[in-house]
C-alpha atoms as a PDB file:
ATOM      1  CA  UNK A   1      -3.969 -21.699   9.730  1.00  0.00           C
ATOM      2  CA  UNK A   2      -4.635 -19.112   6.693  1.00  0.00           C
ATOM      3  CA  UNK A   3      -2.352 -18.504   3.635  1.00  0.00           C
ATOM      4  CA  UNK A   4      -0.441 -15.813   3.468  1.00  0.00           C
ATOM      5  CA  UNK A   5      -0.516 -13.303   0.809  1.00  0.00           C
ATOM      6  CA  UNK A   6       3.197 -14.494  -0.870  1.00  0.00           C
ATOM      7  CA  UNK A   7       2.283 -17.644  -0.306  1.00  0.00           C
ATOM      8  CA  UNK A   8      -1.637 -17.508  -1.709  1.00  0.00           C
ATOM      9  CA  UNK A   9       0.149 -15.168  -4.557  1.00  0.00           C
ATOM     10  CA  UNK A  10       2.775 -18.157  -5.645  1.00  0.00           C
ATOM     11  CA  UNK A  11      -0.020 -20.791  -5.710  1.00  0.00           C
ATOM     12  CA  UNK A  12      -1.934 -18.625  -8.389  1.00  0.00           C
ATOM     13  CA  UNK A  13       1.259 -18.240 -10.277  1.00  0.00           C
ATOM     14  CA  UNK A  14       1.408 -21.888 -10.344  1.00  0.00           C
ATOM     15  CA  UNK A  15      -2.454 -22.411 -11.272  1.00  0.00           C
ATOM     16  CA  UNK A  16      -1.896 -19.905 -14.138  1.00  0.00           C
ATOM     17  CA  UNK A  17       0.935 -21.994 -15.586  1.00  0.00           C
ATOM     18  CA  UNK A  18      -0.929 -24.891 -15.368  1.00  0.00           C
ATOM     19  CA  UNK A  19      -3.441 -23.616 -18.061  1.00  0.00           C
ATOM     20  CA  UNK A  20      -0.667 -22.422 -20.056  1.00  0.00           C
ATOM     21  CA  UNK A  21       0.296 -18.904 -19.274  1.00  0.00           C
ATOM     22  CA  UNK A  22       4.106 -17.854 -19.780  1.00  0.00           C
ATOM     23  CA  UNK A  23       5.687 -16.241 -17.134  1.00  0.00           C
ATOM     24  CA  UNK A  24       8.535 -13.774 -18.046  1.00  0.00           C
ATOM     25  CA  UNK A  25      10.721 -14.123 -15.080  1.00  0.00           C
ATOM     26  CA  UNK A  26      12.464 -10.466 -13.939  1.00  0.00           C
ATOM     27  CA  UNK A  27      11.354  -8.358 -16.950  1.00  0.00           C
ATOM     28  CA  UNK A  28      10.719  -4.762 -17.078  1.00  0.00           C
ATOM     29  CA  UNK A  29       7.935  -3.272 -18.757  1.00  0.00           C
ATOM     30  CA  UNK A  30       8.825   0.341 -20.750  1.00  0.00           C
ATOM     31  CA  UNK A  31       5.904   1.038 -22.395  1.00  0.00           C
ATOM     32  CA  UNK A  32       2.373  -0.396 -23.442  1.00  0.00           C
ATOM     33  CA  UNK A  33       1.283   1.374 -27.076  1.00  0.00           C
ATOM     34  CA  UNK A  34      -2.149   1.248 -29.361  1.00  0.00           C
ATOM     35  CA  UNK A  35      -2.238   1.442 -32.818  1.00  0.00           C
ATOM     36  CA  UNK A  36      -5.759   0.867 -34.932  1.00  0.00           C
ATOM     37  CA  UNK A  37      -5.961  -2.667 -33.806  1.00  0.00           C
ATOM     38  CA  UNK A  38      -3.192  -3.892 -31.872  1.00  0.00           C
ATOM     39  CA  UNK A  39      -1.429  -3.224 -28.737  1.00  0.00           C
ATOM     40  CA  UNK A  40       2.730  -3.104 -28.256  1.00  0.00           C
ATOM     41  CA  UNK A  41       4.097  -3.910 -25.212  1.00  0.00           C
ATOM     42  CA  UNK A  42       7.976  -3.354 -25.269  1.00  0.00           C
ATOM     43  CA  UNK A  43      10.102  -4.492 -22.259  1.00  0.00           C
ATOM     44  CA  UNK A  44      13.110  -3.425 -21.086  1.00  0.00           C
ATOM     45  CA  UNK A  45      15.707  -5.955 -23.340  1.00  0.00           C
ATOM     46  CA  UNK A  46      13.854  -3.958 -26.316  1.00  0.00           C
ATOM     47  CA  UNK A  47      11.328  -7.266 -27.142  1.00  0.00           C
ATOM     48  CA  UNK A  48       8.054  -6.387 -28.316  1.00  0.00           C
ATOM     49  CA  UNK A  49       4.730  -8.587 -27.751  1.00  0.00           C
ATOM     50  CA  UNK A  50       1.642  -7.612 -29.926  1.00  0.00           C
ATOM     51  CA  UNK A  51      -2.096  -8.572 -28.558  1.00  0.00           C
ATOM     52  CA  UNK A  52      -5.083  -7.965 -29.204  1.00  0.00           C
ATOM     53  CA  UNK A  53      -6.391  -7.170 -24.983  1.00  0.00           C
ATOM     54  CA  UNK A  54      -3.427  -6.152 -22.010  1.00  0.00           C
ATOM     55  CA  UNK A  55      -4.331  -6.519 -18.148  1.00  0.00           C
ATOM     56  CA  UNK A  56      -3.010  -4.133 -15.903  1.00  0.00           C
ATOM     57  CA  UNK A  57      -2.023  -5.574 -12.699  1.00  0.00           C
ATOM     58  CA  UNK A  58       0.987  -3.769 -11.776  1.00  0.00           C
ATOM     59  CA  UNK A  59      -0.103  -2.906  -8.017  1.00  0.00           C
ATOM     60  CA  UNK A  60       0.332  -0.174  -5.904  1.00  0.00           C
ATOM     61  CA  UNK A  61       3.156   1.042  -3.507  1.00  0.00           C
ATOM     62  CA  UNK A  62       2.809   2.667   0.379  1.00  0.00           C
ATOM     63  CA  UNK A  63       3.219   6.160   0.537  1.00  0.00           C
ATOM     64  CA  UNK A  64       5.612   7.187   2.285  1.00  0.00           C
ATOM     65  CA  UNK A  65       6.293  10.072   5.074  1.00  0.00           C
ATOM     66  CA  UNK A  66       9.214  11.721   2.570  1.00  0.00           C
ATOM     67  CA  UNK A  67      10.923  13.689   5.643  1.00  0.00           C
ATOM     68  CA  UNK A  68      14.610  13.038   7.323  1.00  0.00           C
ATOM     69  CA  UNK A  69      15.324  10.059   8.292  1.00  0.00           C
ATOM     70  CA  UNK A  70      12.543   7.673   6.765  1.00  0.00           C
ATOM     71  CA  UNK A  71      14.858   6.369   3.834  1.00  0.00           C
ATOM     72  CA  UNK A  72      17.479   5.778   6.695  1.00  0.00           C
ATOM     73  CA  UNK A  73      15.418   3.978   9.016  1.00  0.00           C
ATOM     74  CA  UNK A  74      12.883   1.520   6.475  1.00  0.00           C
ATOM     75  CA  UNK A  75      13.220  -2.267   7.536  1.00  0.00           C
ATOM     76  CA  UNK A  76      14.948  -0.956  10.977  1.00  0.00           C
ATOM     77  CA  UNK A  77      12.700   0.697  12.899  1.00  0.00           C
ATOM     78  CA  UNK A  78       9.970   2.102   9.575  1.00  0.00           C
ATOM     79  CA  UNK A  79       7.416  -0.258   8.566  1.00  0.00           C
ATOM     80  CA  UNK A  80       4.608  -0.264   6.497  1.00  0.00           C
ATOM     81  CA  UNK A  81       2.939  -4.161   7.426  1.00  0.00           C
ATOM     82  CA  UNK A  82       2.062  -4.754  11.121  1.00  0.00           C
ATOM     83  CA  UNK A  83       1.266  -8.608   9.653  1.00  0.00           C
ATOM     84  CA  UNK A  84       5.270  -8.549   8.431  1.00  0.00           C
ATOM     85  CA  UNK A  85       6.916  -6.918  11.104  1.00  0.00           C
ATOM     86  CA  UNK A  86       4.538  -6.313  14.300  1.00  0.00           C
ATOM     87  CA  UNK A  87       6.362  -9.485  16.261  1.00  0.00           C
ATOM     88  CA  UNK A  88       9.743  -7.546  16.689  1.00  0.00           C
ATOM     89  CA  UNK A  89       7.888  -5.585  18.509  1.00  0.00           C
ATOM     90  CA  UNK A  90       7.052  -7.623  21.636  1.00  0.00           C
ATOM     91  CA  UNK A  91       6.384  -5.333  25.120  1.00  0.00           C
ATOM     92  CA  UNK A  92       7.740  -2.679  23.067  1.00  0.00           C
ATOM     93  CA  UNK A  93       5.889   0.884  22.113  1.00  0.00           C
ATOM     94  CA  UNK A  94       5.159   1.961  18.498  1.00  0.00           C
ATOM     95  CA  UNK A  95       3.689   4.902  17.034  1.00  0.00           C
ATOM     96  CA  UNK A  96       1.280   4.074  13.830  1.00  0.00           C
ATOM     97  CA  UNK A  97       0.731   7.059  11.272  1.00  0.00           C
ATOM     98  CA  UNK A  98      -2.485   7.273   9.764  1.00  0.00           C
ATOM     99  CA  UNK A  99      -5.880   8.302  10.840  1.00  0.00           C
ATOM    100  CA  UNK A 100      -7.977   6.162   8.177  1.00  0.00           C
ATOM    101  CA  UNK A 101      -9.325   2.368   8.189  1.00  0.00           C
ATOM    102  CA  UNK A 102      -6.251   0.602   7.446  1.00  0.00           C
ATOM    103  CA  UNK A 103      -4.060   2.723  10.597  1.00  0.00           C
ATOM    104  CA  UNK A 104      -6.395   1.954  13.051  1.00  0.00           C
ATOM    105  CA  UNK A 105      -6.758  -1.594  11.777  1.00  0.00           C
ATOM    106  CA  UNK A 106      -3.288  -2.430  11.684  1.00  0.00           C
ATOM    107  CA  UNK A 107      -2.564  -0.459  15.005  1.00  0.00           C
ATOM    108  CA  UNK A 108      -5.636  -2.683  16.734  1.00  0.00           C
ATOM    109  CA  UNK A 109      -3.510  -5.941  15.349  1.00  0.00           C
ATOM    110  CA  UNK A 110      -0.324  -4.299  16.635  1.00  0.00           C
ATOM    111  CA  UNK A 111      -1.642  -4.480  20.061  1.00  0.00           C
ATOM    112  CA  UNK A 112      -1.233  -8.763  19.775  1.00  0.00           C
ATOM    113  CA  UNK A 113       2.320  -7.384  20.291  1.00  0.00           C
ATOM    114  CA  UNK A 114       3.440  -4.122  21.455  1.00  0.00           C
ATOM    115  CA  UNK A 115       2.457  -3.151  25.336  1.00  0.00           C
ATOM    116  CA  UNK A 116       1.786   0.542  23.897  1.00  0.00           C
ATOM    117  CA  UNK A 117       0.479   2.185  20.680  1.00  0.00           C
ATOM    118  CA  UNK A 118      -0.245   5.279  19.938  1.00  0.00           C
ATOM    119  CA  UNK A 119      -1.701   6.908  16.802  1.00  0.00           C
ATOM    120  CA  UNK A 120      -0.787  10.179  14.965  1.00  0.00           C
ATOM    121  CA  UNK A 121      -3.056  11.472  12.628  1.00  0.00           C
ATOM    122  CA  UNK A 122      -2.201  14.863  10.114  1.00  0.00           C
ATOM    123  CA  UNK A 123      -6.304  15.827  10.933  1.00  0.00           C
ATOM    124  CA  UNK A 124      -9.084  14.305  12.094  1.00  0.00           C
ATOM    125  CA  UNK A 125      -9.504  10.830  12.534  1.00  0.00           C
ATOM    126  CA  UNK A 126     -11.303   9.093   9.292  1.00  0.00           C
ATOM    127  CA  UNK A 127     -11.636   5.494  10.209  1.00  0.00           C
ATOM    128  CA  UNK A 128     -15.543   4.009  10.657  1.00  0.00           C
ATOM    129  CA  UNK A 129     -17.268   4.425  14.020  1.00  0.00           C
ATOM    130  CA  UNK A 130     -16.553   0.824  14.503  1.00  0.00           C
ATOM    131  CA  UNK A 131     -13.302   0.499  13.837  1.00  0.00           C
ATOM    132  CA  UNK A 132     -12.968   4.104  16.493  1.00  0.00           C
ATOM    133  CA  UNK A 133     -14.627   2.187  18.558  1.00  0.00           C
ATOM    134  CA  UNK A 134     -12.789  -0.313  19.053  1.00  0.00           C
ATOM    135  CA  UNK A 135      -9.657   1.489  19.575  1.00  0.00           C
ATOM    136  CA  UNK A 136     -11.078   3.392  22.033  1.00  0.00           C
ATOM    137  CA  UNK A 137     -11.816   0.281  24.262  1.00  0.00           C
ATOM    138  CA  UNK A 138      -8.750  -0.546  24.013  1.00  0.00           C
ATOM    139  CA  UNK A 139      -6.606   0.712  27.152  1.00  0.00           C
ATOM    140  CA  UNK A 140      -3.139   0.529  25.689  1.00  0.00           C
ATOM    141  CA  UNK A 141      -3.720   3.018  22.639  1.00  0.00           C
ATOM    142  CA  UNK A 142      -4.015   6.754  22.253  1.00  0.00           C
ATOM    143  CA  UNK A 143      -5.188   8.313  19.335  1.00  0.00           C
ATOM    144  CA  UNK A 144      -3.417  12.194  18.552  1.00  0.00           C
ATOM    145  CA  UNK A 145      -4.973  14.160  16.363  1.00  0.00           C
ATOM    146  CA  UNK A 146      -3.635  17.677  14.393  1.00  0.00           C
ATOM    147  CA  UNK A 147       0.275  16.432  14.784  1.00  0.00           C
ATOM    148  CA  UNK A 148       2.772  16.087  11.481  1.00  0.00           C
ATOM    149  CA  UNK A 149       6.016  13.952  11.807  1.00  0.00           C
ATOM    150  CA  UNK A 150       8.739  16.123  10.442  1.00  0.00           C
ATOM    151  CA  UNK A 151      11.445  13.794  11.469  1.00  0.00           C
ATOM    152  CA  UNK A 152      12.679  10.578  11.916  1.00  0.00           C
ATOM    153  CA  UNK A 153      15.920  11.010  13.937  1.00  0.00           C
ATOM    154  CA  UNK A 154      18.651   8.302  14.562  1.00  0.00           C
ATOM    155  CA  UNK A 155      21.539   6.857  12.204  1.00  0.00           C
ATOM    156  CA  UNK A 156      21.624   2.804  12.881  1.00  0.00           C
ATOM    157  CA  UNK A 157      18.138   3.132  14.735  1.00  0.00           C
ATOM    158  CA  UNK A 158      15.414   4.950  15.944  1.00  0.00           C
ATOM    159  CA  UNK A 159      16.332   7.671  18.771  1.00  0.00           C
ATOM    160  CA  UNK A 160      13.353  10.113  18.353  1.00  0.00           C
ATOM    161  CA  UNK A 161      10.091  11.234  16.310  1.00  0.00           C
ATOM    162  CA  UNK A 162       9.918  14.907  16.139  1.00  0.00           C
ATOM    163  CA  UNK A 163       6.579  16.265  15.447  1.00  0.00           C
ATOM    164  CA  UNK A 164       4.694  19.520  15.007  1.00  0.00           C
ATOM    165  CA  UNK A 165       1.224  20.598  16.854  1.00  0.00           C
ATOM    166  CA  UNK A 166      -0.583  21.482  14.202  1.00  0.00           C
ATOM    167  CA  UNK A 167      -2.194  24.088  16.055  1.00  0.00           C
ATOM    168  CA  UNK A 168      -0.230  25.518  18.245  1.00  0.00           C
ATOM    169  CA  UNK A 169       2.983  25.505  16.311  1.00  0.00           C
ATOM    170  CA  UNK A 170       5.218  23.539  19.392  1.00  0.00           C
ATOM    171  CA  UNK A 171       7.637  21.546  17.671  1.00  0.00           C
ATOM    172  CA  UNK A 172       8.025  18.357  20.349  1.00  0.00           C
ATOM    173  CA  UNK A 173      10.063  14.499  20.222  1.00  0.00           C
ATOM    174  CA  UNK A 174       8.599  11.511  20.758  1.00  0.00           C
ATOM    175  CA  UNK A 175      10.435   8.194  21.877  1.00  0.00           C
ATOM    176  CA  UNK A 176       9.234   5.223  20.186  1.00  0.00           C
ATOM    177  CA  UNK A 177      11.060   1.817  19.437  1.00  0.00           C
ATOM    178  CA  UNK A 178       9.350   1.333  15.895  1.00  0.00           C
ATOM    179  CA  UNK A 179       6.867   3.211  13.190  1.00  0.00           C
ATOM    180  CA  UNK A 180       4.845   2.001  11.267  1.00  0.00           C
ATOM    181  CA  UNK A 181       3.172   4.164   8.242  1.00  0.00           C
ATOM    182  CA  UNK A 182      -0.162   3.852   6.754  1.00  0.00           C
ATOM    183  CA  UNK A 183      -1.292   6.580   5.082  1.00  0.00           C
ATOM    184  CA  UNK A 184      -2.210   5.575   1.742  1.00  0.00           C
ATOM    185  CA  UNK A 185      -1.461   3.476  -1.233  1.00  0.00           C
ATOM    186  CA  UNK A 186      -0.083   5.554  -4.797  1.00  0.00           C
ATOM    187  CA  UNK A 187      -0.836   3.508  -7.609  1.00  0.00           C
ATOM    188  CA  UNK A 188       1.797   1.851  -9.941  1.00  0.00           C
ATOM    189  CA  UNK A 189      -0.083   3.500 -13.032  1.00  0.00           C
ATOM    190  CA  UNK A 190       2.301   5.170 -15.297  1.00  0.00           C
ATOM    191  CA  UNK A 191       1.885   2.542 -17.991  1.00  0.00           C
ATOM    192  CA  UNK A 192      -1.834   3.128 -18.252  1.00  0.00           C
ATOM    193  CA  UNK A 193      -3.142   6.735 -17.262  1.00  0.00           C
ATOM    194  CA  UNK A 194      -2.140   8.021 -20.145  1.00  0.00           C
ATOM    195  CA  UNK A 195      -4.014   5.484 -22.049  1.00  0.00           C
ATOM    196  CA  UNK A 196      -7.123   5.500 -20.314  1.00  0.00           C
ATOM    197  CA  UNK A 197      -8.837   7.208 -17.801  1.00  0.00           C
ATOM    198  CA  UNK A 198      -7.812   7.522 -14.324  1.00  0.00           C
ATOM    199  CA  UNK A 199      -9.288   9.243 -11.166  1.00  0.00           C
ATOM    200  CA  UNK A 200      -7.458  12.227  -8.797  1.00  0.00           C
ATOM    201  CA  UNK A 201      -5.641   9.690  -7.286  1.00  0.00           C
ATOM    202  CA  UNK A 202      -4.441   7.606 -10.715  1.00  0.00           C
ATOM    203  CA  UNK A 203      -5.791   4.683  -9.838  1.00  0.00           C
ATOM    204  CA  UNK A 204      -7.351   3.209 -13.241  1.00  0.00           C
ATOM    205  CA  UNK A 205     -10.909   4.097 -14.257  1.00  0.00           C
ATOM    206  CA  UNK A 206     -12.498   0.481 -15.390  1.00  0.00           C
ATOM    207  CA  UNK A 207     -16.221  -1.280 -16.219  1.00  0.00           C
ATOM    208  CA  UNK A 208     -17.606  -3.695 -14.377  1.00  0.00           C
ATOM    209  CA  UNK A 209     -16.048  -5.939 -16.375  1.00  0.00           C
ATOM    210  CA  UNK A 210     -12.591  -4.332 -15.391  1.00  0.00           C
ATOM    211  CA  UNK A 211     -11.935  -2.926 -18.685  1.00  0.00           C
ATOM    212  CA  UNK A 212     -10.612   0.998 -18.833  1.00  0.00           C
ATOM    213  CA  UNK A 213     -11.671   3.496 -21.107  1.00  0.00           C
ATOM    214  CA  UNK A 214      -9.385   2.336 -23.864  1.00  0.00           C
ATOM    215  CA  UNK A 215     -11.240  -0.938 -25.357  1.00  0.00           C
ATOM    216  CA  UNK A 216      -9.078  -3.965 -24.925  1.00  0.00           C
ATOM    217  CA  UNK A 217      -6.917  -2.434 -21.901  1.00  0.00           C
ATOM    218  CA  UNK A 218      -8.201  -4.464 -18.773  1.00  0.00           C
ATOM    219  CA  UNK A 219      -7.012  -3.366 -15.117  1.00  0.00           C
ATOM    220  CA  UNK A 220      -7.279  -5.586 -11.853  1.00  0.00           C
ATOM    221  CA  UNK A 221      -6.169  -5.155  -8.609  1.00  0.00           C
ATOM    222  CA  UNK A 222      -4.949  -2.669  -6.599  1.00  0.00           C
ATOM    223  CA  UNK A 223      -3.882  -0.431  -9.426  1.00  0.00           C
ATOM    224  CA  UNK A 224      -7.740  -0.395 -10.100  1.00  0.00           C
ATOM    225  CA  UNK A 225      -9.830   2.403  -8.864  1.00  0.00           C
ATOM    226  CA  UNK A 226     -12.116   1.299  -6.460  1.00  0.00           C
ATOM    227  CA  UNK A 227     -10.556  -2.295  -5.551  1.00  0.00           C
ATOM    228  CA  UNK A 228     -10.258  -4.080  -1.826  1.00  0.00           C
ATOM    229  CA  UNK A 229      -6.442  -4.018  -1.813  1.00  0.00           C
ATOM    230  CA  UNK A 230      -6.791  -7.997  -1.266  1.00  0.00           C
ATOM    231  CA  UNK A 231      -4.865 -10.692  -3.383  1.00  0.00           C
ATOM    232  CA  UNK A 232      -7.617 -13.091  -3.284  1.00  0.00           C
ATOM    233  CA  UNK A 233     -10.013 -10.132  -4.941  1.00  0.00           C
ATOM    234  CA  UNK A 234      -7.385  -9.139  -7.327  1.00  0.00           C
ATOM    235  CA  UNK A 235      -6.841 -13.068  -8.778  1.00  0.00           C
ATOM    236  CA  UNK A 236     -11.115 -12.807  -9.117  1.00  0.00           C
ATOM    237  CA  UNK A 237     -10.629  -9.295 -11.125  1.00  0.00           C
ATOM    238  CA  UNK A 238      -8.321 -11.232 -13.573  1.00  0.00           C
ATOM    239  CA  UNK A 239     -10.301 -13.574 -14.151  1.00  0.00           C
ATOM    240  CA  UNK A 240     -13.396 -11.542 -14.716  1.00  0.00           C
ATOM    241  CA  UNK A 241     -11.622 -10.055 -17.372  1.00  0.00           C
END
């Protein structure tokens, strides 16, 4: 059996302590400042913490659909983990959004479950020949390009998914027991990008030895441009710097 990512996450909180690092249980971060030599970190009771370096590794959040009914429906019948929430799915039929890697991965691993599932993509599909591939062997999946969700409709649970064609216009709805949403991570950047350099996307800019443009502000993780989205790489990216 494999850890999983809480658990593998609470066992490097633990290692960390062991070697001395102070945890500061529930505390908010407001601002991270430079002056000549030092930085200022100031947290949300008003404390301030000097050093000398700072580590970024405040993460990334799913994007989300932002149309009617998605706030209603998240943890119901709205997901964004098919490794969290794929078994309530069992026989069932879900619709995953998201035409790159990470859909079609997820929505292959949803098939362990569901009997159907589909996927809806805004444009083409983006994932590696492979990974295509693979969903195209598959006999209980379907793959619908040039369609936008414009609503998630239902109070207490899912009743339909209305969608546009994309190129014809037709407005249609869809009848699916769950959703699940992949279609990008947005970075949890706003203490750093204004710091240092970030790409179009804000994820932060760094060396290969995971430090940003501004000397002494490291960033690991998945608020790092160009990291695996993977806890195990993230601890390594900590340590490296």
């Amino acid at each position: 059996m494999g850890v999983m990512g809480a658990d593998l996450a609470e066992r490097l909180g633990r290692q960390a302590k062991k070697f001395g690092v102070e945890i500061l249980q529930a505390q908010e971060v407001k601002s991270v400042q430079k002056d000549e030599r030092y930085f200022c970190v100031t947290t949300g009771d008003g404390s301030e913490y000097g050093a000398k370096a700072v580590l970024l590794a405040t993460g990334a959040r799913y994007r989300r659909l932002h149309v009617p009914g998605e706030d209603e429906l998240i943890g119901i019948n709205v997901h964004f983990c098919a490794t969290c929430d794929g078994a309530f799915y069992k026989g069932k039929k879900v619709l995953v959004v998201g035409g790159g890697n990470s859909g079609l991965e997820e929505a292959l691993f949803l098939t362990r479950f569901a009997s159907q599932v589909d996927i809806v993509t805004h444009g083409e599909v983006s994932a590696s020949q492979i990974v295509q591939q693979k969903v195209s062997e598959q006999k209980n999946m379907t793959v619908i390009t040039h369609h936008a969700i414009k609503e998630l409709r239902g109070e207490k649970q899912l009743d339909a998914v209305v969608v546009e064609d994309l190129k014809t216009g037709e407005t249609k709805e869809w009848k699916y027991d769950g959703v699940f949403v992949f279609i990008g991570l947005t970075p949890n950047s706003d203490l750093g990008k204004n710091l240092a350099e970030a790409d179009k996307f804000g994820f932060l800019v760094t060396d290969h030895g995971h430090m940003t443009s501004l000397p002494g502000l490291f960033s690991a993780g998945d608020v790092r441009a160009g990291s695996t989205k993977q806890a195990a790489t993230a601890a390594g990216e900590g340590a490296s710097a």
